[in-house]
PDB file of N, CA and C in Angstrom:
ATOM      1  N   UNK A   1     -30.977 -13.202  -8.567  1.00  0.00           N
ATOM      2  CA  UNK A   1     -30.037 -12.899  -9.630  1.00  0.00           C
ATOM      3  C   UNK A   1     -29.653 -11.420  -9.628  1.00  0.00           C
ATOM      4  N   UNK A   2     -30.591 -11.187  -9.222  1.00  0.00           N
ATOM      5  CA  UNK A   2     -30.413  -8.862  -9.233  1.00  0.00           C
ATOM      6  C   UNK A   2     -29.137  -8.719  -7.963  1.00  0.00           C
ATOM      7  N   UNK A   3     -29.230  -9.291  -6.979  1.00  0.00           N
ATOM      8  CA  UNK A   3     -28.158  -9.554  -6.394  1.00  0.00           C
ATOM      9  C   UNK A   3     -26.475  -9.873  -6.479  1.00  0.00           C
ATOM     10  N   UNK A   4     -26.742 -10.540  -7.876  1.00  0.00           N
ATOM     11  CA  UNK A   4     -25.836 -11.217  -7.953  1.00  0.00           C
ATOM     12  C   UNK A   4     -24.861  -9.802  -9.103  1.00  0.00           C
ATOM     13  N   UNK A   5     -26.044  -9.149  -9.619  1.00  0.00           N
ATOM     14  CA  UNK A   5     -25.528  -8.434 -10.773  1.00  0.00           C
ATOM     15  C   UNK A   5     -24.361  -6.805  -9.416  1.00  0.00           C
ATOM     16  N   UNK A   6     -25.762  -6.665  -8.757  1.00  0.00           N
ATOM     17  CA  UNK A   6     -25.307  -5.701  -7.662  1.00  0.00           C
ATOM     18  C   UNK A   6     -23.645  -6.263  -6.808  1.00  0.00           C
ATOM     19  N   UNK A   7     -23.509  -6.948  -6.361  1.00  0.00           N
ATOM     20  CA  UNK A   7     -22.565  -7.647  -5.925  1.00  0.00           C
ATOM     21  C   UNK A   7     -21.269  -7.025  -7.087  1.00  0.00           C
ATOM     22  N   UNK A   8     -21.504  -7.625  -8.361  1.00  0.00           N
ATOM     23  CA  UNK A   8     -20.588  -7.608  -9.095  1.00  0.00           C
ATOM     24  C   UNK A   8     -20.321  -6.226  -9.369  1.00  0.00           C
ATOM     25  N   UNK A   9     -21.391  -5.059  -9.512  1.00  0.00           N
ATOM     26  CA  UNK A   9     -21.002  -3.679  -9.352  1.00  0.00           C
ATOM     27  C   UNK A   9     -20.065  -3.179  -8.304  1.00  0.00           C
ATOM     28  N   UNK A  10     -19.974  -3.432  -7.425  1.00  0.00           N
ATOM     29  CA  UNK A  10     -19.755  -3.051  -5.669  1.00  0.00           C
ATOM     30  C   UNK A  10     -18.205  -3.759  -6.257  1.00  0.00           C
ATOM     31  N   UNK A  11     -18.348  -4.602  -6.598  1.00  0.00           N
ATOM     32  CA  UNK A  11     -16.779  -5.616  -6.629  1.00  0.00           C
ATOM     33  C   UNK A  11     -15.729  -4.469  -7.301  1.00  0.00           C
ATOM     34  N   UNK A  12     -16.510  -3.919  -8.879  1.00  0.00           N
ATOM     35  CA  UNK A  12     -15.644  -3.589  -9.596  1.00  0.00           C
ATOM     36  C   UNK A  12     -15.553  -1.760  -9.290  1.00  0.00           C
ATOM     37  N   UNK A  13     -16.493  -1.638  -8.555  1.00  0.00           N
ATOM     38  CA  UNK A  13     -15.974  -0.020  -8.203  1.00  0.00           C
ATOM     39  C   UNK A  13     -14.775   0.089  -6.947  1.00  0.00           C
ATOM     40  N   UNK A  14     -14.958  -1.202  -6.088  1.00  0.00           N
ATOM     41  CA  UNK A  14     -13.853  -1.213  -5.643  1.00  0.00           C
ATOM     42  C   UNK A  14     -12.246  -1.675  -6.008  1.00  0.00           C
ATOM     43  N   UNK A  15     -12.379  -2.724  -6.907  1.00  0.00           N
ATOM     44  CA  UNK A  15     -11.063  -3.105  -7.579  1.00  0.00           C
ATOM     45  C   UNK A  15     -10.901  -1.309  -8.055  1.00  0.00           C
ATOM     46  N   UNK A  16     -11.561  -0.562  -9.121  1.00  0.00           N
ATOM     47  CA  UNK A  16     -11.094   0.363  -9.359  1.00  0.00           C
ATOM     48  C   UNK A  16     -10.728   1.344  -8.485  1.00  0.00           C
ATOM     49  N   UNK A  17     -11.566   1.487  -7.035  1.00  0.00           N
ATOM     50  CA  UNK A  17     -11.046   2.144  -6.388  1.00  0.00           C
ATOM     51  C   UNK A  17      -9.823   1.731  -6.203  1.00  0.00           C
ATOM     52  N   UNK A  18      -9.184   0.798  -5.455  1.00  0.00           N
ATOM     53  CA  UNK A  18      -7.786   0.162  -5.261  1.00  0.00           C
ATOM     54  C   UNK A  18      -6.897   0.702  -6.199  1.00  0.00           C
ATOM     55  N   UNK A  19      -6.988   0.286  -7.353  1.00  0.00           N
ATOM     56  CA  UNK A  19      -6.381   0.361  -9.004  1.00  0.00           C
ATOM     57  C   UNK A  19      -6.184   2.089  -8.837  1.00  0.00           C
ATOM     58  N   UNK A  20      -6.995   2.863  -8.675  1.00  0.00           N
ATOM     59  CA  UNK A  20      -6.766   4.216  -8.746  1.00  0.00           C
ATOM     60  C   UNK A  20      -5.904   4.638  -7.291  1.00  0.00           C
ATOM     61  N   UNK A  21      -6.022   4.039  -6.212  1.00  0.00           N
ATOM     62  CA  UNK A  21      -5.113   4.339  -5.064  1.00  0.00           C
ATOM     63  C   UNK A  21      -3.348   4.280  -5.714  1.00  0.00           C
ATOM     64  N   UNK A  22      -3.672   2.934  -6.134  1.00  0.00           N
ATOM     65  CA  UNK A  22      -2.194   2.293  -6.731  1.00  0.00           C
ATOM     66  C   UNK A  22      -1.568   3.331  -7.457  1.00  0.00           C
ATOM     67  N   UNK A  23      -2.593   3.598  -8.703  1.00  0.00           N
ATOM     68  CA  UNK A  23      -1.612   4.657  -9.488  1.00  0.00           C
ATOM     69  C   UNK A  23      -1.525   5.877  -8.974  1.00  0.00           C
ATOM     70  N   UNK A  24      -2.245   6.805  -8.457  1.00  0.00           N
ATOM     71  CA  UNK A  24      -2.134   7.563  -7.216  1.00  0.00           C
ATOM     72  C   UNK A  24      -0.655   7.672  -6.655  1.00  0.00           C
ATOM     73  N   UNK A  25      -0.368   6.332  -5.670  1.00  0.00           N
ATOM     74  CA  UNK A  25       0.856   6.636  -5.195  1.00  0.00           C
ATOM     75  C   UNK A  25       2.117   6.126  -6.049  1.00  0.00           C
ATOM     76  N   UNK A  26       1.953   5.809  -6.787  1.00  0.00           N
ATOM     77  CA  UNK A  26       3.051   5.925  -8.249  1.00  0.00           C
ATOM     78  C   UNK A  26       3.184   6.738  -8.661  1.00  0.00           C
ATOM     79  N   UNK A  27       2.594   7.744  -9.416  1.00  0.00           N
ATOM     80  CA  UNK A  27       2.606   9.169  -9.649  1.00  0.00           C
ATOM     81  C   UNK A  27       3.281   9.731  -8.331  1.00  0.00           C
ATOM     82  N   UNK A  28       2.671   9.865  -7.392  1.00  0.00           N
ATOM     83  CA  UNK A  28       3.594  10.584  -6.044  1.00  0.00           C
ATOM     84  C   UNK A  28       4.732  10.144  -5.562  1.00  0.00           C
ATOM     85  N   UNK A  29       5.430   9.303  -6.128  1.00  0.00           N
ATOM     86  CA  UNK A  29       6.667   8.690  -5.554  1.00  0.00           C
ATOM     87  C   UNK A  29       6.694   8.180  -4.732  1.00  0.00           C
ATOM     88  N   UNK A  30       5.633   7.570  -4.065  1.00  0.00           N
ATOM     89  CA  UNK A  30       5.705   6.806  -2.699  1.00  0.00           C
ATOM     90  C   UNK A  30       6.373   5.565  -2.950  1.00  0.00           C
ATOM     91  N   UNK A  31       6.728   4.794  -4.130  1.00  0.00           N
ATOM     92  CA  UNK A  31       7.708   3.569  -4.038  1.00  0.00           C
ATOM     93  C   UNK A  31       9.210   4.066  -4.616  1.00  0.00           C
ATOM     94  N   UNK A  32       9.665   4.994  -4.301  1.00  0.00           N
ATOM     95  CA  UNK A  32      10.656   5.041  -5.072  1.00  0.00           C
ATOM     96  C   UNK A  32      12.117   5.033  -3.738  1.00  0.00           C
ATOM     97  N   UNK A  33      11.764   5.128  -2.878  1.00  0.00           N
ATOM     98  CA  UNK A  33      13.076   4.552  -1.670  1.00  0.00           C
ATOM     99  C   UNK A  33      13.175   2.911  -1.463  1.00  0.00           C
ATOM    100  N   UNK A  34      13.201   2.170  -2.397  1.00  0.00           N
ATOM    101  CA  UNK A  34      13.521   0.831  -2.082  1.00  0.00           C
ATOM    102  C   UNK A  34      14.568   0.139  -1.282  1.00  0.00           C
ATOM    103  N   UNK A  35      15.222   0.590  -0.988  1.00  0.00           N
ATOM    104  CA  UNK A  35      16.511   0.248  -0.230  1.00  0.00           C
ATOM    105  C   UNK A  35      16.824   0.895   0.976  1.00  0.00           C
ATOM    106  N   UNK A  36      16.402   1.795   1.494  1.00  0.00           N
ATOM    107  CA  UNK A  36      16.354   2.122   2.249  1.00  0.00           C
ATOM    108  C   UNK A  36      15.841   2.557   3.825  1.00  0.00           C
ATOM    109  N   UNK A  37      14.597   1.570   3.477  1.00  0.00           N
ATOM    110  CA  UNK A  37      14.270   1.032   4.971  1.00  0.00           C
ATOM    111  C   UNK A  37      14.880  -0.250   5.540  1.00  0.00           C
ATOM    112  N   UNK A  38      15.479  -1.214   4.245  1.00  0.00           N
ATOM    113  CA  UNK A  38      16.311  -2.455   4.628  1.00  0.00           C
ATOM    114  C   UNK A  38      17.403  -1.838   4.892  1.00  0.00           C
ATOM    115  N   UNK A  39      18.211  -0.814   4.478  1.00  0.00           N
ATOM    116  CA  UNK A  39      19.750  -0.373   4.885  1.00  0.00           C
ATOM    117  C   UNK A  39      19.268  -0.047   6.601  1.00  0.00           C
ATOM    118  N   UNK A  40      18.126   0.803   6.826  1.00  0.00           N
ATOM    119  CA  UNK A  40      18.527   1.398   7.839  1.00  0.00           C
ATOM    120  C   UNK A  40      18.155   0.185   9.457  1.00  0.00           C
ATOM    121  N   UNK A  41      17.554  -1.155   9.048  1.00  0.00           N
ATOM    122  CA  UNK A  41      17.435  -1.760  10.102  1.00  0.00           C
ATOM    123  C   UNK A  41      18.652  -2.517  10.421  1.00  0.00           C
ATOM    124  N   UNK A  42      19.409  -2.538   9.138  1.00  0.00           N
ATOM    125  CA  UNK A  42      20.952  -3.568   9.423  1.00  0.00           C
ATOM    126  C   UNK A  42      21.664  -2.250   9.957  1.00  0.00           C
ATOM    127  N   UNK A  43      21.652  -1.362   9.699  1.00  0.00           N
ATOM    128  CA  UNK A  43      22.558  -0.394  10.821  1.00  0.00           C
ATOM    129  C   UNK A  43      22.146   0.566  11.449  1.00  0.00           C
ATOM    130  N   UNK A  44      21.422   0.065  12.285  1.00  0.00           N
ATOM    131  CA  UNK A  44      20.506   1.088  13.638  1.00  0.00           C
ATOM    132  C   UNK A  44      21.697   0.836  14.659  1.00  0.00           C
ATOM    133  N   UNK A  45      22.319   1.751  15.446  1.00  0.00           N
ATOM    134  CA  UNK A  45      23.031   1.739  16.237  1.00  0.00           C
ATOM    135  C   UNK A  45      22.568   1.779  17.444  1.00  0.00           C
ATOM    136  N   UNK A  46      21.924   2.843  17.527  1.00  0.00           N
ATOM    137  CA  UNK A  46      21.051   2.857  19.139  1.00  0.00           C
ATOM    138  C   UNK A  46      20.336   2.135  19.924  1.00  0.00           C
ATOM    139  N   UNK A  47      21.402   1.914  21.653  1.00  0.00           N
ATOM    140  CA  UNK A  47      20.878   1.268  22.132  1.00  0.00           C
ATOM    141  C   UNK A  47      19.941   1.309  23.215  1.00  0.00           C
ATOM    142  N   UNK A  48      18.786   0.276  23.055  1.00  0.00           N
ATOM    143  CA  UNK A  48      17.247   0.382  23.832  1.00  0.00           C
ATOM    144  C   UNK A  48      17.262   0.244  24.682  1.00  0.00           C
ATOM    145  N   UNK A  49      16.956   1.267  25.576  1.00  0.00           N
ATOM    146  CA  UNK A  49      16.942   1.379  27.346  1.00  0.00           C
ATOM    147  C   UNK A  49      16.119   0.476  27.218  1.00  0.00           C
ATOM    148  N   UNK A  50      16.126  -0.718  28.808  1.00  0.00           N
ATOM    149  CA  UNK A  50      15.028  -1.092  29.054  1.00  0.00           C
ATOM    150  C   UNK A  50      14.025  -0.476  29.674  1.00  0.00           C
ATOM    151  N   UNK A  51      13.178  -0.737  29.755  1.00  0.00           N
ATOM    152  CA  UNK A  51      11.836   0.424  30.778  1.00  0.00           C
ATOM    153  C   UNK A  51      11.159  -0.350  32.057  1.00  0.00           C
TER     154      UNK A  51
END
């Protein structure tokens, strides 16, 4: 059962770790270009040498 309690520690320091990554890159603006990795694959012009 002491196992079982340990387990469940380990679980929730990592959900919080995650949870704190998340808001992390929210605060830093890392989601805020939404559109613009889909714009730029519909108009990539350059064409791929073969090798």
């Amino acid at each position: 059962m002491s196992a079982f309690f340990v387990l469940v520690g380990v679980s929730i320091l990592v959900a919080g770790g995650f949870l704190g990554a998340f808001i992390w890159s929210v605060k830093n603006d890392q989601y805020d270009d939404r559109k613009g990795a889909a714009m730029r694959i519909l108009f990539d012009d350059e064409i791929q040498k073969n090798k």
